[in-house]
Structures are given as structure tokens and as C-alpha cells.
PDB file of N, CA and C in Angstrom:
ATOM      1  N   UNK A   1       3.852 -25.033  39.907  1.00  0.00           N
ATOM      2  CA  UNK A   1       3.629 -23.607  39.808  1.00  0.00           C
ATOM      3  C   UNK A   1       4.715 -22.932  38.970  1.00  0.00           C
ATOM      4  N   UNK A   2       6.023 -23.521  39.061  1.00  0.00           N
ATOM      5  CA  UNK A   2       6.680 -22.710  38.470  1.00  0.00           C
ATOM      6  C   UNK A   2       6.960 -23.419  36.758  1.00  0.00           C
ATOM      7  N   UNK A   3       6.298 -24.287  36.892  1.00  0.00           N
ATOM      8  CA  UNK A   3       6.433 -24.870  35.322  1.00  0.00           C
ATOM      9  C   UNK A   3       5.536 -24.063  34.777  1.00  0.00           C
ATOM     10  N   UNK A   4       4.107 -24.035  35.221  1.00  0.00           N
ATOM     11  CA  UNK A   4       3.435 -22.817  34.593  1.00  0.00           C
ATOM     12  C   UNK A   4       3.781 -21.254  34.450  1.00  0.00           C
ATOM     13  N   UNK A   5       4.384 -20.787  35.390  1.00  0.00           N
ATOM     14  CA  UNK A   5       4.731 -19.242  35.218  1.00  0.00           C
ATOM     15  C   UNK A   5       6.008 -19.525  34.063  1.00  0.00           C
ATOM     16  N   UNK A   6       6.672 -20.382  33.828  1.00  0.00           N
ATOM     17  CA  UNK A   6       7.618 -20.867  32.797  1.00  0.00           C
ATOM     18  C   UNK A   6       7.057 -20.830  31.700  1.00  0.00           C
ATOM     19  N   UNK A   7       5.351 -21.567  31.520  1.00  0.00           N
ATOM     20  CA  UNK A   7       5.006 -21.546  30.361  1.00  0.00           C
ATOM     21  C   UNK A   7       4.021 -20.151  30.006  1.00  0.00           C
ATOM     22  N   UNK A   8       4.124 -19.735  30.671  1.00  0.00           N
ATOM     23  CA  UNK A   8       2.970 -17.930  30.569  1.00  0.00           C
ATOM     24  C   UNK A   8       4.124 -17.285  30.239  1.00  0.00           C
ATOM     25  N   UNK A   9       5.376 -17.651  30.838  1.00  0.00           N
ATOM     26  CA  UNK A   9       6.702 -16.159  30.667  1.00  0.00           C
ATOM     27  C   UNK A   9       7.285 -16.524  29.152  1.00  0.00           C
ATOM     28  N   UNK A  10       7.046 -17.632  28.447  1.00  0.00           N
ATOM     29  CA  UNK A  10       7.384 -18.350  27.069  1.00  0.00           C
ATOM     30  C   UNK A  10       6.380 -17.791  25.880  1.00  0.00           C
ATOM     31  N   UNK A  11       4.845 -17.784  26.639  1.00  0.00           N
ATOM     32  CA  UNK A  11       3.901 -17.473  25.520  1.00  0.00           C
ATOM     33  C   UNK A  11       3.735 -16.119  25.391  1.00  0.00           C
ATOM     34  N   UNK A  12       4.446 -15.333  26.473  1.00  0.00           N
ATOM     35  CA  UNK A  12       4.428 -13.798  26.567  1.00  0.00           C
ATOM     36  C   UNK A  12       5.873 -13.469  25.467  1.00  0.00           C
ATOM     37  N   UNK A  13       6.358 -14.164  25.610  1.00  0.00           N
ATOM     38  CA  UNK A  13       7.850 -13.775  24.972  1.00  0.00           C
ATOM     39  C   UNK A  13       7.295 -14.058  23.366  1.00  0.00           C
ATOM     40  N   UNK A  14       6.802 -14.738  23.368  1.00  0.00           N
ATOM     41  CA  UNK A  14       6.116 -15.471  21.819  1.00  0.00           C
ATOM     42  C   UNK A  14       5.155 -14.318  21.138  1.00  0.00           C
ATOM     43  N   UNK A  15       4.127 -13.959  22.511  1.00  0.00           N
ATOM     44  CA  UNK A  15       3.013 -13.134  22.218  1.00  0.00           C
ATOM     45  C   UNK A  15       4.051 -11.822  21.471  1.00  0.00           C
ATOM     46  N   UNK A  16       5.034 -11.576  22.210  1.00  0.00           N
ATOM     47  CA  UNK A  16       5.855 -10.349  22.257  1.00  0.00           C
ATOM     48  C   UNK A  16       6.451 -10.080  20.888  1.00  0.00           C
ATOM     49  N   UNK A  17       6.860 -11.398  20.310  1.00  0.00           N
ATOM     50  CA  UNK A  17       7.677 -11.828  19.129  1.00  0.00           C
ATOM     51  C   UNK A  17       6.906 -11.317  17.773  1.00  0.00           C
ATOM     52  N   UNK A  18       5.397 -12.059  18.344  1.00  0.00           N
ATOM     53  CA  UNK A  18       5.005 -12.278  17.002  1.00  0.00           C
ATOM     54  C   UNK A  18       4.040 -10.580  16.550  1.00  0.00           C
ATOM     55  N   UNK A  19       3.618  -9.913  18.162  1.00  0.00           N
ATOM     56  CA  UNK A  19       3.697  -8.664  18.533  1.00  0.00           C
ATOM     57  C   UNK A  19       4.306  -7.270  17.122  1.00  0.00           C
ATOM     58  N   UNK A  20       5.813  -7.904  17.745  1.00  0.00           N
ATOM     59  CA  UNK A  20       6.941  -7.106  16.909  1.00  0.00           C
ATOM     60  C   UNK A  20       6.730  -7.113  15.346  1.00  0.00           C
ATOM     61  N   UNK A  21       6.862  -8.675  15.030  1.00  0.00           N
ATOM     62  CA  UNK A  21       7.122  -9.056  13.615  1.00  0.00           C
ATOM     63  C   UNK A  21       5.600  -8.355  13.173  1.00  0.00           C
ATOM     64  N   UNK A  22       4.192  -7.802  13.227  1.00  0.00           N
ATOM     65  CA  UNK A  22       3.352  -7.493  12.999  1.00  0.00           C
ATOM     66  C   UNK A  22       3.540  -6.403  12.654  1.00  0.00           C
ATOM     67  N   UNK A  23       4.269  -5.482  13.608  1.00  0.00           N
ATOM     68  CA  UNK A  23       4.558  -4.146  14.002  1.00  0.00           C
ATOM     69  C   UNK A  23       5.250  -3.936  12.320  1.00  0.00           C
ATOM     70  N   UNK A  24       6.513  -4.654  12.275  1.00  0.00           N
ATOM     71  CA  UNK A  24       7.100  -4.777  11.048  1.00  0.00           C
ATOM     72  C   UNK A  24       6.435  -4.538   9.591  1.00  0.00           C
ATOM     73  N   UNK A  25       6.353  -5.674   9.590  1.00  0.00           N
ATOM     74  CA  UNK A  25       5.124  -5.820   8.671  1.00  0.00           C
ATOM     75  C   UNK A  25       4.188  -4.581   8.204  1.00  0.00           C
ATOM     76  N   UNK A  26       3.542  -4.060   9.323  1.00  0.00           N
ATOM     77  CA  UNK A  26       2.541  -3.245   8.922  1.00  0.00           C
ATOM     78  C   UNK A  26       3.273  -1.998   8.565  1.00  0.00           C
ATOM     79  N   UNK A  27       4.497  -1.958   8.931  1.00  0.00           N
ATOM     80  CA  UNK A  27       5.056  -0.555   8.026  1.00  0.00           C
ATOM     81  C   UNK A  27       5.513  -0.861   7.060  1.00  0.00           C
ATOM     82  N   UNK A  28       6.008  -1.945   6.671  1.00  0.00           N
ATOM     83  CA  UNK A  28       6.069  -2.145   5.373  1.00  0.00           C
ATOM     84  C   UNK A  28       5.039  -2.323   3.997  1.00  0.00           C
ATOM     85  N   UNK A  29       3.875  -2.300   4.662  1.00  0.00           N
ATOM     86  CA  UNK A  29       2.501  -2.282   3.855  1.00  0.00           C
ATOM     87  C   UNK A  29       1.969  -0.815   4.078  1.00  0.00           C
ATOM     88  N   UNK A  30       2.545  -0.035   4.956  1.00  0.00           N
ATOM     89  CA  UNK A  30       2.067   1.354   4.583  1.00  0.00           C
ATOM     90  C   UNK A  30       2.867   1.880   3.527  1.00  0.00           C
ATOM     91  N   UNK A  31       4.438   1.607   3.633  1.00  0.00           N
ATOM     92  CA  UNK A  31       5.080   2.179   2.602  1.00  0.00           C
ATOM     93  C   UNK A  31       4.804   1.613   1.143  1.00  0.00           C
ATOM     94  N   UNK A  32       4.270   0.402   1.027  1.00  0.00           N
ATOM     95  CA  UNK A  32       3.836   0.037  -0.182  1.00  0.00           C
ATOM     96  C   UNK A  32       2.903   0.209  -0.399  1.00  0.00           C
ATOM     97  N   UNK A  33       1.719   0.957   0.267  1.00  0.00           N
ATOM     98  CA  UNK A  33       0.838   1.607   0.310  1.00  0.00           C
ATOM     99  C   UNK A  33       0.805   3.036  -0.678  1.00  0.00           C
ATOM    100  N   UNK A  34       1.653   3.506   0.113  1.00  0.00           N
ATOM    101  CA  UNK A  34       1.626   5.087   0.171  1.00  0.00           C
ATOM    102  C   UNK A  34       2.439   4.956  -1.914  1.00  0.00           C
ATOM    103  N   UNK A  35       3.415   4.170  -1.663  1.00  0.00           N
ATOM    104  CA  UNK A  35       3.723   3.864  -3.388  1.00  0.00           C
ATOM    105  C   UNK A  35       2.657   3.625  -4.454  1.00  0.00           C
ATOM    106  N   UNK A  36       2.030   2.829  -3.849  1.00  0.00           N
ATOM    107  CA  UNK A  36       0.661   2.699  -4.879  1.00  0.00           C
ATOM    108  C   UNK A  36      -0.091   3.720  -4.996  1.00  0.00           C
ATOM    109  N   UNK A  37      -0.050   4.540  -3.880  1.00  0.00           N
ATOM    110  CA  UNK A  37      -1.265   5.549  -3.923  1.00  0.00           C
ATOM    111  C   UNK A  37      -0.183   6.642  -4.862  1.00  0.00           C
ATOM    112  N   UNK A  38       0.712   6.889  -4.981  1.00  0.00           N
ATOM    113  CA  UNK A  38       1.738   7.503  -5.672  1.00  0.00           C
ATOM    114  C   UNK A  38       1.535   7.537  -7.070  1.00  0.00           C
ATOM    115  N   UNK A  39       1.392   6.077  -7.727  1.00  0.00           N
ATOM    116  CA  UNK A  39       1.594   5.555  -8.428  1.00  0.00           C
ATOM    117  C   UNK A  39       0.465   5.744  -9.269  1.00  0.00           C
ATOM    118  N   UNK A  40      -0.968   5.741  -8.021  1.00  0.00           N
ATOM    119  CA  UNK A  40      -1.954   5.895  -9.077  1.00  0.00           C
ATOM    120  C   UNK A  40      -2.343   7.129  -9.638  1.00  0.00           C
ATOM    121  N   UNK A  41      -1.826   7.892  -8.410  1.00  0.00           N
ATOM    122  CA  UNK A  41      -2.012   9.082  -8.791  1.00  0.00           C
ATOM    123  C   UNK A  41      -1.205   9.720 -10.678  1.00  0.00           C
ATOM    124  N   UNK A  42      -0.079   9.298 -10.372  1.00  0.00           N
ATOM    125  CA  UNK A  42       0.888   9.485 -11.451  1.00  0.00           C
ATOM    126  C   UNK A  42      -0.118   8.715 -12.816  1.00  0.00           C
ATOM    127  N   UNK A  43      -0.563   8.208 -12.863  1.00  0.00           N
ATOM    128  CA  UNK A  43      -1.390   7.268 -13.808  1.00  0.00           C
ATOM    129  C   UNK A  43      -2.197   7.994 -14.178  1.00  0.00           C
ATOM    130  N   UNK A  44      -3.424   8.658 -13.185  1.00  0.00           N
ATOM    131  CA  UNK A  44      -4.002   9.141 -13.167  1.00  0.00           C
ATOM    132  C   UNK A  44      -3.847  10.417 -14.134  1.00  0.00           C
ATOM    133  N   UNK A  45      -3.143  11.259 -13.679  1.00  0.00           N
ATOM    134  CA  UNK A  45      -2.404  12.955 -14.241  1.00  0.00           C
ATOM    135  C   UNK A  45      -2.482  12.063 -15.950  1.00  0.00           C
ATOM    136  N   UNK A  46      -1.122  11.143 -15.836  1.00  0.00           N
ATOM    137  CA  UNK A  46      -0.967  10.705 -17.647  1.00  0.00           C
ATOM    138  C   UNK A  46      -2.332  10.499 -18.318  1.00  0.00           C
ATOM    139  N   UNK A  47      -3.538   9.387 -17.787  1.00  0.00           N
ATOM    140  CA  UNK A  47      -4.508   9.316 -18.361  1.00  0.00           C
ATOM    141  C   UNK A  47      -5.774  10.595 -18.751  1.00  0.00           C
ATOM    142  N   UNK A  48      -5.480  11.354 -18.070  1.00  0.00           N
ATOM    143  CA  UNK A  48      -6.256  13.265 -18.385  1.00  0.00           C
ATOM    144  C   UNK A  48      -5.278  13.158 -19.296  1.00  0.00           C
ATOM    145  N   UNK A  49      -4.008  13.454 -19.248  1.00  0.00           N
ATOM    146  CA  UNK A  49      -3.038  14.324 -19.993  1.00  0.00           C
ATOM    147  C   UNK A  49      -3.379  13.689 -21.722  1.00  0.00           C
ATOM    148  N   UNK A  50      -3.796  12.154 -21.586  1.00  0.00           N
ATOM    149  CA  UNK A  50      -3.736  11.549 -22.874  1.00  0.00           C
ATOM    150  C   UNK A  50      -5.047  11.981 -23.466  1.00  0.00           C
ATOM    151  N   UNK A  51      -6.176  11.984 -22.598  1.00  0.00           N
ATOM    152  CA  UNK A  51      -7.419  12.141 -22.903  1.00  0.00           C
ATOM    153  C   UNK A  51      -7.747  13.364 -23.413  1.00  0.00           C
ATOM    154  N   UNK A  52      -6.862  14.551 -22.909  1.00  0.00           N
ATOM    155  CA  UNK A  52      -6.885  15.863 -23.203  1.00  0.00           C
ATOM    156  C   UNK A  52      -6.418  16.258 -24.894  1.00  0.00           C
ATOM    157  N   UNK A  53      -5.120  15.536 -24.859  1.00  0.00           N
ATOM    158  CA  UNK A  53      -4.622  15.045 -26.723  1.00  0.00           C
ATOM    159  C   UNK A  53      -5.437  14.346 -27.355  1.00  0.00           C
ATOM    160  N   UNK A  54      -6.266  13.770 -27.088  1.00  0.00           N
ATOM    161  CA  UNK A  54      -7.294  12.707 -28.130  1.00  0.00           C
ATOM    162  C   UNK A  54      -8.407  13.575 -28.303  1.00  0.00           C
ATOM    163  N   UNK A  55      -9.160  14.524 -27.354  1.00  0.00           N
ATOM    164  CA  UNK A  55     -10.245  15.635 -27.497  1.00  0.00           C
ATOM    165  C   UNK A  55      -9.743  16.334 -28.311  1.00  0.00           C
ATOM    166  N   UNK A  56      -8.300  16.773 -28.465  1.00  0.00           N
ATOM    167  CA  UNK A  56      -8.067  17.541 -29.136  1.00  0.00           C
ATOM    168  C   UNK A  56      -8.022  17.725 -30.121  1.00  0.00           C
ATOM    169  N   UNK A  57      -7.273  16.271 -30.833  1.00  0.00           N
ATOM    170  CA  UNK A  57      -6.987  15.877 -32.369  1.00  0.00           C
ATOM    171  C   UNK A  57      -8.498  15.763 -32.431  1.00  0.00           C
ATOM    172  N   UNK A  58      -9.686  15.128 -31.884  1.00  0.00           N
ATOM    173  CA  UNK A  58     -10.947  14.994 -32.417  1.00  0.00           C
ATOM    174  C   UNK A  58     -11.289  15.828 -33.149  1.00  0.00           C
ATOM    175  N   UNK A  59     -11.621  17.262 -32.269  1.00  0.00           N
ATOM    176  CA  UNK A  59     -11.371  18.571 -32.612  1.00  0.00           C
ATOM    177  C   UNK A  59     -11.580  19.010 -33.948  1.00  0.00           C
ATOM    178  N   UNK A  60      -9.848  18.650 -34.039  1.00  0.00           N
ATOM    179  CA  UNK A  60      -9.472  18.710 -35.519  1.00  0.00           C
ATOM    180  C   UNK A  60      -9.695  18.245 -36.833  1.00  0.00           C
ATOM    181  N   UNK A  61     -10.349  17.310 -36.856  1.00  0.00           N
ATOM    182  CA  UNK A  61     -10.708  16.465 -37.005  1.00  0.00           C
ATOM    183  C   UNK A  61     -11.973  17.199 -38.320  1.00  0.00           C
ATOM    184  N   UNK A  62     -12.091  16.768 -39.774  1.00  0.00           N
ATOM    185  CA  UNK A  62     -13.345  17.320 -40.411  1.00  0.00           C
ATOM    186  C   UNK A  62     -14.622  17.205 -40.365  1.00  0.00           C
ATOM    187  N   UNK A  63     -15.741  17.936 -40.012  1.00  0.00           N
ATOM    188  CA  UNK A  63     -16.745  17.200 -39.719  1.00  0.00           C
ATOM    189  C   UNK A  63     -17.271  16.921 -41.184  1.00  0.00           C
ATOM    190  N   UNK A  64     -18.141  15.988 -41.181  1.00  0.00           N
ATOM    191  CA  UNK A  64     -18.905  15.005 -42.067  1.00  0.00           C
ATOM    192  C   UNK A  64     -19.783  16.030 -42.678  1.00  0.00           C
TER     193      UNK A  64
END
């Protein structure tokens, strides 16, 4: 009996461990998350901003 409550109080400590290290983990994939979403955004703004200069020069541009 007590070899088993030995091995339940081991796989709880384990359960507990691997618990934590998850816990970890998953904030570190929100913050690299939240960077990407940052990131695309920032991408985003530049690719209008470029698209907005290329309509423009078109524009200018002589027609045929």
C-alpha cells in the first residue's frame, strides 16, 4: 500500500512538473504571439503605404 501511494505521490509530482513547464511555455508562445501579430501589423501599414506610392506615380504617369 504504501509503495503505491509512493508511486501516485511521484506521478503527481511529475503530473505537477510537467503541469508547470506547460504553464511556461504557453506564455512564452503568447508573447511570441502577440510579436508576430505586431509585426504583421507593421508590414501591413508599410505594404498600403508602398501601394499608395505606386498608385500614385501610376497616376503620373502619360496616358497612351
Amino acid at each position: 500500500m504504501l509503495q503505491e501511494l509512493d508511486q501516485l505521490a511521484e506521478r503527481i509530482s511529475l503530473l505537477a512538473a510537467l503541469a508547470r513547464n506547460l504553464r511556461e511555455e504557453n506564455q512564452v508562445l503568447r508573447v511570441q504571439l502577440t510579436d508576430a501579430e505586431a509585426n504583421g501589423r507593421s508590414l501591413r501599414l508599410r505594404l498600403d503605404a508602398a501601394r499608395q506610392r505606386i498608385e500614385a506615380l501610376i497616376e503620373k504617369l502619360p496616358a497612351e
